[in-house]
N, C-alpha and C. Protein backbone atom coordinates (compact mmCIF):
# COMPACT_ATOMS: atom_id res chain seq x y z
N UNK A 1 0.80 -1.19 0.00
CA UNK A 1 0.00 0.00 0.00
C UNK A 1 0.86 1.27 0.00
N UNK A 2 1.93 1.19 0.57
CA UNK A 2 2.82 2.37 0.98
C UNK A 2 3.53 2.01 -0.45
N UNK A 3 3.62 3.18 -1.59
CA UNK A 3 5.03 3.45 -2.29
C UNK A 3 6.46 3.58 -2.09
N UNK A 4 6.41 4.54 -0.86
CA UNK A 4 7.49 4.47 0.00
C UNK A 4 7.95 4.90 0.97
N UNK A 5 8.80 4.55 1.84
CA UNK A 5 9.61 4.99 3.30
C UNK A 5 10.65 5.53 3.28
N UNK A 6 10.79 6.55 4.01
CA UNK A 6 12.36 6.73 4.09
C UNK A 6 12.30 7.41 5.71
N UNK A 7 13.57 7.47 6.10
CA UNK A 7 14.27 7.96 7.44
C UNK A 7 15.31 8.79 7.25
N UNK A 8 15.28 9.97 7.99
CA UNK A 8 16.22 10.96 7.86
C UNK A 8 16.63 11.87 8.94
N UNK A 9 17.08 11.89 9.04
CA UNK A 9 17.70 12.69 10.65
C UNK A 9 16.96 14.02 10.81
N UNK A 10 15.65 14.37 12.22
CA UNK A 10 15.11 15.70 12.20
C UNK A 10 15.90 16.63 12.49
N UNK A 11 15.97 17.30 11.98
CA UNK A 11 16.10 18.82 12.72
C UNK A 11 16.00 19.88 13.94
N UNK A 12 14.50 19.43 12.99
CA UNK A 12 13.86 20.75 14.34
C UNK A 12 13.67 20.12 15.88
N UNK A 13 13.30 18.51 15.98
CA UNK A 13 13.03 18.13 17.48
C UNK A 13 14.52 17.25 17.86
N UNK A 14 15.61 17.52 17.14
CA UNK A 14 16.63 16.69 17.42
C UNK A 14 16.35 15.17 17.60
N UNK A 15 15.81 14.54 17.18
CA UNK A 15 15.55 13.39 17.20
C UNK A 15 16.83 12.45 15.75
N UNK A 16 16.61 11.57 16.50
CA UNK A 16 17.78 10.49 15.73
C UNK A 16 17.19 10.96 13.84
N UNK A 17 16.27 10.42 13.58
CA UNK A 17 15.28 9.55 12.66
C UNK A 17 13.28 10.53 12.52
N UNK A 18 13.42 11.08 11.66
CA UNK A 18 12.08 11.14 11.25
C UNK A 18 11.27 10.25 10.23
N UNK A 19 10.28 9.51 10.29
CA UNK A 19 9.95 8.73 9.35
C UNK A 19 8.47 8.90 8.22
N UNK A 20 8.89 8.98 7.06
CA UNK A 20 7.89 9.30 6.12
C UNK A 20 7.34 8.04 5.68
N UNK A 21 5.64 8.07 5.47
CA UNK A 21 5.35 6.86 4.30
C UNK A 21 4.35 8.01 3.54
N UNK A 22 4.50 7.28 1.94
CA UNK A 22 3.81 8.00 1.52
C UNK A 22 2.97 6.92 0.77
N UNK A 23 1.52 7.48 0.63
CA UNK A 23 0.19 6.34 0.70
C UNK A 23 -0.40 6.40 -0.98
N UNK A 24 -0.61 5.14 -1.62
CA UNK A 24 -0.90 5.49 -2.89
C UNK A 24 -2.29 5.77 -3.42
N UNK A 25 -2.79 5.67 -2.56
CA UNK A 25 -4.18 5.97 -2.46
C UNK A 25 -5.17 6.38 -1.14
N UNK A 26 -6.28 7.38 -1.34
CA UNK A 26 -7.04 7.67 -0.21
C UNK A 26 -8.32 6.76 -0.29
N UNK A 27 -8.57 6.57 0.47
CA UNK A 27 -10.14 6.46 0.85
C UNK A 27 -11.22 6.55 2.12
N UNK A 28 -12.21 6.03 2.37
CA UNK A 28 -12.62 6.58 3.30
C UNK A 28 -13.28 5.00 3.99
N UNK A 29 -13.93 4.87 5.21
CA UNK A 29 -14.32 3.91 5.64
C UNK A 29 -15.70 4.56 6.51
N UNK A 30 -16.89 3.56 6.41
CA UNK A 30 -18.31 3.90 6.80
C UNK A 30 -17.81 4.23 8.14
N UNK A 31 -18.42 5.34 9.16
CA UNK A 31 -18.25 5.76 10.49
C UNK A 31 -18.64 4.76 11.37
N UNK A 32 -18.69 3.34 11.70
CA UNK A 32 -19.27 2.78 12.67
C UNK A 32 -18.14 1.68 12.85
N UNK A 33 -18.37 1.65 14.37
CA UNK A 33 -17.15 0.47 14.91
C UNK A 33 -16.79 -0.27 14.65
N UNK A 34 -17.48 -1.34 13.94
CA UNK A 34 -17.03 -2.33 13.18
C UNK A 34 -16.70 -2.35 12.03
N UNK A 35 -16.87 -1.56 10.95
CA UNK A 35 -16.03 -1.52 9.82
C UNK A 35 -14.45 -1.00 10.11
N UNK A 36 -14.86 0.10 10.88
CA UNK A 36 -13.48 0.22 11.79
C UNK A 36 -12.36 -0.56 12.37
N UNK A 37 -13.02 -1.29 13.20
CA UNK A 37 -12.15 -2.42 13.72
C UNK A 37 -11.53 -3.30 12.40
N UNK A 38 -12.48 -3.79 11.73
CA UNK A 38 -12.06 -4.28 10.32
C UNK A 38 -10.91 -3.56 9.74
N UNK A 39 -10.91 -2.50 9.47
CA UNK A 39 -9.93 -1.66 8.57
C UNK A 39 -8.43 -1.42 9.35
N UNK A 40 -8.71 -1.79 10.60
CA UNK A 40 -7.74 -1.46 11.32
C UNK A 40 -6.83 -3.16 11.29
N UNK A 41 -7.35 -4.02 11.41
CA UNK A 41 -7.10 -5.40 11.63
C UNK A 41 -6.54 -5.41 10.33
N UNK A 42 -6.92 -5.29 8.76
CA UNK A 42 -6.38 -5.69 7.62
C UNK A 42 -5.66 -4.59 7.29
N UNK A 43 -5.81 -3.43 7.63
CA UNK A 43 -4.52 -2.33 7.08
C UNK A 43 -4.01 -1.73 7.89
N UNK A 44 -4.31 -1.74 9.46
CA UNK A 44 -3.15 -0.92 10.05
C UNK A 44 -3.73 -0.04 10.46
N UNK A 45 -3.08 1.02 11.46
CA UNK A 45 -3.60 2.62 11.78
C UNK A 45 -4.27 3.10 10.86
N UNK A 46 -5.34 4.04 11.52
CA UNK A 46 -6.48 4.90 10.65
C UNK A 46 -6.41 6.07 11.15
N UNK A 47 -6.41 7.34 10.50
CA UNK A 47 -6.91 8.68 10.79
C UNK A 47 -7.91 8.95 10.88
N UNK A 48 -8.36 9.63 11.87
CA UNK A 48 -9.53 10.61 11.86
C UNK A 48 -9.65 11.74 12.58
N UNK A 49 -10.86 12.23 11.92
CA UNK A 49 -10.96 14.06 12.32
C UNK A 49 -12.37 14.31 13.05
N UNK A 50 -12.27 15.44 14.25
CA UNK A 50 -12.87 15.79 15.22
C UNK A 50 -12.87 16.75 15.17
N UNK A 51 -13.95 17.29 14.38
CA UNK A 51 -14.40 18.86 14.75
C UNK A 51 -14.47 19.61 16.75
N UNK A 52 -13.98 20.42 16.60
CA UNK A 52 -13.64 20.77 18.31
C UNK A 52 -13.87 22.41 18.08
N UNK A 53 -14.54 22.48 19.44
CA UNK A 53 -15.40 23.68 19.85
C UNK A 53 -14.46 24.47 20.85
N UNK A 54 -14.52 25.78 21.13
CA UNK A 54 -13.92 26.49 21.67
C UNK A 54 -13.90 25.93 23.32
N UNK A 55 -14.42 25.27 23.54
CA UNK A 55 -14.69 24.78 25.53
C UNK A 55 -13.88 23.29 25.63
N UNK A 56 -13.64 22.92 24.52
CA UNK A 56 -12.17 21.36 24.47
C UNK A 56 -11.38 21.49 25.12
N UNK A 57 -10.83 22.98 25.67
CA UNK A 57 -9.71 22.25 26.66
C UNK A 57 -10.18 22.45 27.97
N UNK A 58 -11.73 22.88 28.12
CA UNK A 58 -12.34 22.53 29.55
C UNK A 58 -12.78 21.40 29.86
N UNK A 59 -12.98 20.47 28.72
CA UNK A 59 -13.20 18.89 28.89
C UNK A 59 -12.28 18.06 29.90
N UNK A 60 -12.91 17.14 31.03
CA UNK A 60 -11.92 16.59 31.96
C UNK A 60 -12.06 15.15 31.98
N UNK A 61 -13.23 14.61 31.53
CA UNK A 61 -14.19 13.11 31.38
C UNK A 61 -15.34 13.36 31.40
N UNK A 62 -15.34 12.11 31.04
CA UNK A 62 -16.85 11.39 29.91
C UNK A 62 -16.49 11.70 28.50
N UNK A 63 -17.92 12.08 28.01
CA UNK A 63 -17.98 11.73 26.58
C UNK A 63 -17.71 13.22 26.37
N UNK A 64 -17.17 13.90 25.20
CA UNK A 64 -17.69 15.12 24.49
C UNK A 64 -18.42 15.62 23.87
């Protein structure tokens, strides 16, 4: 799935090794837990995005 990797010494956080993959394709997966879990089991880490409201960093627990 990945075209390619590479490692290269950072810079800016002094770290040994920064590591790139770059992905040959996007797509998207239905919002519910179990296709999720699925996508995660056959390909690995998933991204996602969370719209966030000005009171997020008053959040302490539970749900948001």
């Amino acid at each position: 799935m990945f075209l390619q990797c590479g490692y290269e010494p950072d810079e800016e956080t002094g770290s040994e090794y920064v590591e790139y993959h770059f992905g040959s394709q996007v797509y998207s997966v239905p919002p519910n837990v179990e296709d999720i879990q699925v996508e995660i089991l056959e390909n690995g880490p998933v991204l996602a995005i969370m719209e966030l409201y000005p009171d997020f960093p008053l959040y302490k627990d539970g749900e948001y």
